[in-house]
PDB file of N, CA and C in Angstrom:
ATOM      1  N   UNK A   1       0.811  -1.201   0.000  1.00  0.00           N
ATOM      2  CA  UNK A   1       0.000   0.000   0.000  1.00  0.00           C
ATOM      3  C   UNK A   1       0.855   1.267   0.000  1.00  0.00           C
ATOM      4  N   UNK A   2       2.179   0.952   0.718  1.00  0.00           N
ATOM      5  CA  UNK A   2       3.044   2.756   0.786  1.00  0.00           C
ATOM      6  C   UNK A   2       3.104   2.878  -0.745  1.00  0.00           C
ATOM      7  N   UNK A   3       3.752   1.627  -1.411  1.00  0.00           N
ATOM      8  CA  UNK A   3       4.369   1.954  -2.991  1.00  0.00           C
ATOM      9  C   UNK A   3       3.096   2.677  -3.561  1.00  0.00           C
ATOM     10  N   UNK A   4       2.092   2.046  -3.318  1.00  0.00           N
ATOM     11  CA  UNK A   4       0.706   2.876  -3.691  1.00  0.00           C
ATOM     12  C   UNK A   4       0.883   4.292  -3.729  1.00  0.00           C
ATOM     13  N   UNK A   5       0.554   4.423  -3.001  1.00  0.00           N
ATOM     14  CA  UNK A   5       0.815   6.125  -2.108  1.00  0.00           C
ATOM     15  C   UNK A   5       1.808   6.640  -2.881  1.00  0.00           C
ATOM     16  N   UNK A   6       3.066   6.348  -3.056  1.00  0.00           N
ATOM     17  CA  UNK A   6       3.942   7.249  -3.209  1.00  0.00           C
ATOM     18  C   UNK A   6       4.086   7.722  -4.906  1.00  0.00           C
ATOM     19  N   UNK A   7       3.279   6.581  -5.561  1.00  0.00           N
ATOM     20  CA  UNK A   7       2.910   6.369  -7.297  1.00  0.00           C
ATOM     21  C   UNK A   7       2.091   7.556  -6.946  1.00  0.00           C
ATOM     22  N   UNK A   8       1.088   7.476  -6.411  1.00  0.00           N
ATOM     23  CA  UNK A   8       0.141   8.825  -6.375  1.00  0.00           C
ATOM     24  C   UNK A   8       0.550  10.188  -6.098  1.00  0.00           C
ATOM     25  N   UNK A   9       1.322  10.149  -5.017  1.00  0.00           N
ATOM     26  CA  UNK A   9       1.873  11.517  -4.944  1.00  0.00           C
ATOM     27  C   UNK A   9       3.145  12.199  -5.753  1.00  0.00           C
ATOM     28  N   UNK A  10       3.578  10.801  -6.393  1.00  0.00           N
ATOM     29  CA  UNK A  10       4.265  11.124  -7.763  1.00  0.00           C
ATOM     30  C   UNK A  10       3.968  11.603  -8.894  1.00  0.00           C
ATOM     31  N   UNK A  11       2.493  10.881  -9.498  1.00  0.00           N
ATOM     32  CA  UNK A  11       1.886  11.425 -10.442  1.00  0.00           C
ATOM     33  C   UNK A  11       1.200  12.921 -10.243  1.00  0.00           C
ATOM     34  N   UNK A  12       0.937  13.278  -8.864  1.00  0.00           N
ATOM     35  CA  UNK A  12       0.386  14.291  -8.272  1.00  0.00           C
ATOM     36  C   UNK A  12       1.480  15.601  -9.127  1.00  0.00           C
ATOM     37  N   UNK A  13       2.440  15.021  -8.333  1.00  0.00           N
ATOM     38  CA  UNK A  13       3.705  16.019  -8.178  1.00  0.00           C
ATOM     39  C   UNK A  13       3.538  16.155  -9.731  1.00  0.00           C
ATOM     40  N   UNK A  14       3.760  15.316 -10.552  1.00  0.00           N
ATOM     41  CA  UNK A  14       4.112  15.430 -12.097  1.00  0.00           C
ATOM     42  C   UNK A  14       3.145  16.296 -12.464  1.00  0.00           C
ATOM     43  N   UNK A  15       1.814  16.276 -12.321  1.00  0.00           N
ATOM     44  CA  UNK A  15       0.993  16.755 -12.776  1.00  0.00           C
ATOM     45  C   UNK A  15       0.668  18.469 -12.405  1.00  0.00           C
ATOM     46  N   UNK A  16       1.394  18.464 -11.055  1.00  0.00           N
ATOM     47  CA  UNK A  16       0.849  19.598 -10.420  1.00  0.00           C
ATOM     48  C   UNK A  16      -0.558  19.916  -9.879  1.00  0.00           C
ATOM     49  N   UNK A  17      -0.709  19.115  -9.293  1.00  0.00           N
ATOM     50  CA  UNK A  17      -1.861  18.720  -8.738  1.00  0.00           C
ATOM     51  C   UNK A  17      -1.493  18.358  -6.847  1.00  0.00           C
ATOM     52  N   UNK A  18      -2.166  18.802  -6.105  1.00  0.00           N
ATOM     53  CA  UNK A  18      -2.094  19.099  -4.497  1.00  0.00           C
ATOM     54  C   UNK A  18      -2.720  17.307  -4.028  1.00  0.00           C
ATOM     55  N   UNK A  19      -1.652  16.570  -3.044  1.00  0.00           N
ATOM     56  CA  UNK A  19      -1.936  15.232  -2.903  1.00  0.00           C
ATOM     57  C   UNK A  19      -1.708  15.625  -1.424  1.00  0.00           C
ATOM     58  N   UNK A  20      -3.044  15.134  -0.777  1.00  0.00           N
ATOM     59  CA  UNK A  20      -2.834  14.759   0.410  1.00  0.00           C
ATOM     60  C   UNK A  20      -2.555  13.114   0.831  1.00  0.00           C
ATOM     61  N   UNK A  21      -1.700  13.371   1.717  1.00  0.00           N
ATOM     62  CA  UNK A  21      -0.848  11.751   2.372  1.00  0.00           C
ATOM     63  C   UNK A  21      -1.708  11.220   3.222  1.00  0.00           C
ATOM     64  N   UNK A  22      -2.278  10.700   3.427  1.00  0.00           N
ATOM     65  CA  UNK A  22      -3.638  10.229   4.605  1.00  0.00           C
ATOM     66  C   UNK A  22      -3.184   9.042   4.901  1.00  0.00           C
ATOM     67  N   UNK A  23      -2.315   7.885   3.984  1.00  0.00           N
ATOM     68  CA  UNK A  23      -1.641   6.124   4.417  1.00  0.00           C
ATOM     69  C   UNK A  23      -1.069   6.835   5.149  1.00  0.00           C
ATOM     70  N   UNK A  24       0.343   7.726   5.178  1.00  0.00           N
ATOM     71  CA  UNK A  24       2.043   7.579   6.188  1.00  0.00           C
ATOM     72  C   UNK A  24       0.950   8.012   7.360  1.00  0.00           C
ATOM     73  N   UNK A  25       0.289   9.148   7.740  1.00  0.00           N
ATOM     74  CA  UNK A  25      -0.132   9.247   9.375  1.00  0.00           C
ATOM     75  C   UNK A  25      -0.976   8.502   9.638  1.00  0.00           C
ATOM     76  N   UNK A  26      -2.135   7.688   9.192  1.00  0.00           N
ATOM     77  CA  UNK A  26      -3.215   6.991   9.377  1.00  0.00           C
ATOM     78  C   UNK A  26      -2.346   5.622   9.495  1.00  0.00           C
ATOM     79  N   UNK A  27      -1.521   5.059   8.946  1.00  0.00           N
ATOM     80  CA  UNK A  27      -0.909   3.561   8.712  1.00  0.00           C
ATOM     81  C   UNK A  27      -0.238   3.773  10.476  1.00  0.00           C
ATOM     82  N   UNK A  28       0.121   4.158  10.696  1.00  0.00           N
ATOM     83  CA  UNK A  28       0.738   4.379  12.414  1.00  0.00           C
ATOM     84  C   UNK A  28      -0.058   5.425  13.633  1.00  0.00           C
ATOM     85  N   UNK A  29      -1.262   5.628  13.081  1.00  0.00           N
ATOM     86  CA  UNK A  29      -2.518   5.901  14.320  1.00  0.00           C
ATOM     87  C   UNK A  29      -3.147   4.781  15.026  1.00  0.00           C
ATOM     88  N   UNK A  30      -2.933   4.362  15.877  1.00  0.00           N
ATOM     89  CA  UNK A  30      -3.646   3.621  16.823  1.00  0.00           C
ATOM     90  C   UNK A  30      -5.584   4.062  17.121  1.00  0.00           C
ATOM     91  N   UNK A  31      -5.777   4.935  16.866  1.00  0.00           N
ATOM     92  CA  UNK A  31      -7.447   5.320  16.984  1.00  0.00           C
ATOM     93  C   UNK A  31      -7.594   4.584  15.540  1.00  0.00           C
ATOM     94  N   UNK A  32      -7.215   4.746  13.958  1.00  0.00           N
ATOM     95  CA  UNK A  32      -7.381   4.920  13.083  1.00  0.00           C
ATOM     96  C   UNK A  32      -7.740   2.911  12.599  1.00  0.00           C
ATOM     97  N   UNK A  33      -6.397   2.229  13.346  1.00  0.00           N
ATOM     98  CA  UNK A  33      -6.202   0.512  13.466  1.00  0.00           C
ATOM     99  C   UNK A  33      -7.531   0.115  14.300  1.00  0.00           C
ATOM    100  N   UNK A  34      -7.863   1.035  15.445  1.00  0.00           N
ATOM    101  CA  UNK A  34      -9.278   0.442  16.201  1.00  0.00           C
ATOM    102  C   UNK A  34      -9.782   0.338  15.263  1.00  0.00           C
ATOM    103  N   UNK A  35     -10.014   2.048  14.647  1.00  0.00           N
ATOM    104  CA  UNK A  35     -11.846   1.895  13.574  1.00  0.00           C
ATOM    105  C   UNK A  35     -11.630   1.292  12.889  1.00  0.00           C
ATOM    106  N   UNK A  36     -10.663   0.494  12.133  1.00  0.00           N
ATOM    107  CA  UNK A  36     -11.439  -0.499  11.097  1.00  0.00           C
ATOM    108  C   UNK A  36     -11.377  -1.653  11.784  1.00  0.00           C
ATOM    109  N   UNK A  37     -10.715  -2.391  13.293  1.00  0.00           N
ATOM    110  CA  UNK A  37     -10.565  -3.631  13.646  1.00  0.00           C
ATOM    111  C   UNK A  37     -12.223  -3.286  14.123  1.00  0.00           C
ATOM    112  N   UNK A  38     -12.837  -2.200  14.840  1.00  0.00           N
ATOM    113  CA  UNK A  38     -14.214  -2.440  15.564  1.00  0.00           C
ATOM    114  C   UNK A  38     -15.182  -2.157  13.802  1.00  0.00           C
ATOM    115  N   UNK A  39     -14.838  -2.424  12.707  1.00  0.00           N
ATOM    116  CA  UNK A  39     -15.853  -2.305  11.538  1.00  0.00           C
ATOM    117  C   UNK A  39     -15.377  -3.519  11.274  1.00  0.00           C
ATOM    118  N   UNK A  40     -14.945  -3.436   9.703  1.00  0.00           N
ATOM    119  CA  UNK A  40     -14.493  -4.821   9.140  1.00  0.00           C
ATOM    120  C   UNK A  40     -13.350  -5.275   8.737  1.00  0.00           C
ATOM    121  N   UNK A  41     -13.222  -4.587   9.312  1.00  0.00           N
ATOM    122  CA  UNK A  41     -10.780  -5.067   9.453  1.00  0.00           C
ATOM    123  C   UNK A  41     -10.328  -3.653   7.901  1.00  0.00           C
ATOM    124  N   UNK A  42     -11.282  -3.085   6.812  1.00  0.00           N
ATOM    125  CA  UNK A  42     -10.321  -2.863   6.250  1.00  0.00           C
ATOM    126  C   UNK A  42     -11.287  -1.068   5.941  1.00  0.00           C
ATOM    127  N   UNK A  43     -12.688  -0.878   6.021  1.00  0.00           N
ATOM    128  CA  UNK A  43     -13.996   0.151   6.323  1.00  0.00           C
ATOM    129  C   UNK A  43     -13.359   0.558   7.644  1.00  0.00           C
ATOM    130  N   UNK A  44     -13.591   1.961   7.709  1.00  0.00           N
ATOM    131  CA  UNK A  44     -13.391   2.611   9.180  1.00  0.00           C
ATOM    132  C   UNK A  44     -15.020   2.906   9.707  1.00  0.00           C
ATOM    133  N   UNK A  45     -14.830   2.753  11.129  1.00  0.00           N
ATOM    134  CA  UNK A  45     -16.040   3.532  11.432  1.00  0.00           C
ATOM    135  C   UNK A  45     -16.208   5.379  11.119  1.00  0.00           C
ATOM    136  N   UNK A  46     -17.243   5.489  11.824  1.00  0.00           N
ATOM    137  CA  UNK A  46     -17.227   7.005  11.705  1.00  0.00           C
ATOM    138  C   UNK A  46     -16.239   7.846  12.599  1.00  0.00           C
ATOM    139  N   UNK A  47     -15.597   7.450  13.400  1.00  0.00           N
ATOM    140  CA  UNK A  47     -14.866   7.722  14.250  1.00  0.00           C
ATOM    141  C   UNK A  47     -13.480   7.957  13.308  1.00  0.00           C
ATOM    142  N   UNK A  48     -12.771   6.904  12.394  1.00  0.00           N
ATOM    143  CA  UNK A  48     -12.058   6.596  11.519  1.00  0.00           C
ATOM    144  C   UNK A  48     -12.420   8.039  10.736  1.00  0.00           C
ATOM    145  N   UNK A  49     -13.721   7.789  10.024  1.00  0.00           N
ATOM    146  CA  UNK A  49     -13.758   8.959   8.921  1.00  0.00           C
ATOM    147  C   UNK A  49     -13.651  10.233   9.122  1.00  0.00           C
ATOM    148  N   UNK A  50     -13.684  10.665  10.498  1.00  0.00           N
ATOM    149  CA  UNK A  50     -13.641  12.080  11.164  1.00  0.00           C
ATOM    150  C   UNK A  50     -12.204  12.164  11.045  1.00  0.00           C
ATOM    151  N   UNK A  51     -11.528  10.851  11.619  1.00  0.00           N
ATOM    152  CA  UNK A  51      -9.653  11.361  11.794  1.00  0.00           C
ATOM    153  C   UNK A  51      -9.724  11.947   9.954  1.00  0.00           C
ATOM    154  N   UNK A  52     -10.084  11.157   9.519  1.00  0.00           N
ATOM    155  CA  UNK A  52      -9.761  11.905   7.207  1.00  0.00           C
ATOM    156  C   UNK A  52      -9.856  13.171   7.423  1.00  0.00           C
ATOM    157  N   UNK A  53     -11.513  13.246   7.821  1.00  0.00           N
ATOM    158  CA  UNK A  53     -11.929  14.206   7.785  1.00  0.00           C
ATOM    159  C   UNK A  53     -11.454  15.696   8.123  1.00  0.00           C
ATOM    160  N   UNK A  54     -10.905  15.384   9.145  1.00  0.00           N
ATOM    161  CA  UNK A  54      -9.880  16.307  10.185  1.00  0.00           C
ATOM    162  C   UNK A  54      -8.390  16.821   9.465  1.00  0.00           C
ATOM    163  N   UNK A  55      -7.793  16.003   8.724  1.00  0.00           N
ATOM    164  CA  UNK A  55      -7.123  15.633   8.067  1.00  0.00           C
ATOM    165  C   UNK A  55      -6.962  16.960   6.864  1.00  0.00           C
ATOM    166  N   UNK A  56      -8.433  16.524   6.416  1.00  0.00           N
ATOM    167  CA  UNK A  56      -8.555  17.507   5.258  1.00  0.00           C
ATOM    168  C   UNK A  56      -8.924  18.968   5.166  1.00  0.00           C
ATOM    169  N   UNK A  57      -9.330  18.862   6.523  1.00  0.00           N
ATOM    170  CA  UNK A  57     -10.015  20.582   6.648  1.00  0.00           C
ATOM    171  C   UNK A  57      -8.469  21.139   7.074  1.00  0.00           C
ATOM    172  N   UNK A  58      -7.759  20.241   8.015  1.00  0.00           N
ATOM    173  CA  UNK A  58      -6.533  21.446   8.104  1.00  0.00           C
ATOM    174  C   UNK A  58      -5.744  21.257   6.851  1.00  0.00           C
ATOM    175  N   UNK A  59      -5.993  20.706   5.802  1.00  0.00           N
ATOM    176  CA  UNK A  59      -4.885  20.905   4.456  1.00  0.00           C
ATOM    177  C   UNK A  59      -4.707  22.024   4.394  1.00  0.00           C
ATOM    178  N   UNK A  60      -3.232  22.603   3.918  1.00  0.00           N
ATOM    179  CA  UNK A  60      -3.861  23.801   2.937  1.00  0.00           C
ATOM    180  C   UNK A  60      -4.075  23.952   1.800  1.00  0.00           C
ATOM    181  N   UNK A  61      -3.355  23.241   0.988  1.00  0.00           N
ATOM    182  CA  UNK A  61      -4.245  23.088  -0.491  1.00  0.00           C
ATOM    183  C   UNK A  61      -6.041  23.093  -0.326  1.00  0.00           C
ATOM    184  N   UNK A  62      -6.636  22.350   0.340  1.00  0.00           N
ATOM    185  CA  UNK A  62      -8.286  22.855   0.740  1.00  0.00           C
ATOM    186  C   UNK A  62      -8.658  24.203   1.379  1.00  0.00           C
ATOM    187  N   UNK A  63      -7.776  24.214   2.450  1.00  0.00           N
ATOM    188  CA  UNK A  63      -7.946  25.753   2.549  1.00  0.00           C
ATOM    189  C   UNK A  63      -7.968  26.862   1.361  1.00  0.00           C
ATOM    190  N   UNK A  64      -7.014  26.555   0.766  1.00  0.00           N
ATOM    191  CA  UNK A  64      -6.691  27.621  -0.178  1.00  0.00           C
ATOM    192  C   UNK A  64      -7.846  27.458  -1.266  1.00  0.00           C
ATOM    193  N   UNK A  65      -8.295  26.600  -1.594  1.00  0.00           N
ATOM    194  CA  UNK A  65      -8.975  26.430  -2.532  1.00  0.00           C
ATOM    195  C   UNK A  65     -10.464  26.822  -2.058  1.00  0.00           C
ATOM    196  N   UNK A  66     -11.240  26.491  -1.055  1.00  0.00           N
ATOM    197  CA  UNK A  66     -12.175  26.921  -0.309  1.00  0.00           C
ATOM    198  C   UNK A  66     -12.519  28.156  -0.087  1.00  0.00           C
ATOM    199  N   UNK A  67     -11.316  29.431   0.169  1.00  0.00           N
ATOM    200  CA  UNK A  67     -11.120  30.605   0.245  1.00  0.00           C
ATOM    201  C   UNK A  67     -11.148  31.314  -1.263  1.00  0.00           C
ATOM    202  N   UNK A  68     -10.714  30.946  -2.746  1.00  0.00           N
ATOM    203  CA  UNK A  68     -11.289  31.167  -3.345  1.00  0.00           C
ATOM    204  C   UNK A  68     -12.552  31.691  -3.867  1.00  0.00           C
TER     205      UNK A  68
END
């Protein structure tokens, strides 16, 4: 899954296009390993989708774009 990730934020980069990293901090959150072990090992709960969620409102590429 990292090699994943890093193809993406490669093509990102190439493209010029704003990639948020959500595997490197989520892959080593302990809240993040609960919500999907208390869903279905691989679905987060809602608890899970708030950490994204959280995630994305402090981007600043979203910021910036939002403020637009």
């Amino acid at each position: 899954m990292g090699d994943l990730n890093e193809a993406y934020a490669g093509l990102c980069a190439e493209l010029g296009v704003p990639y948020l990293d959500v595997f490197a901090p989520l892959s080593a959150n302990p809240a993040w390993e609960k919500s999907q072990r208390d869903c279905d090992g691989v679905h987060a709960t809602g608890g899970g989708y708030q950490l994204i969620a959280d995630m994305v409102a402090e981007w600043p590429a979203w910021r910036v774009w939002l403020s637009d």
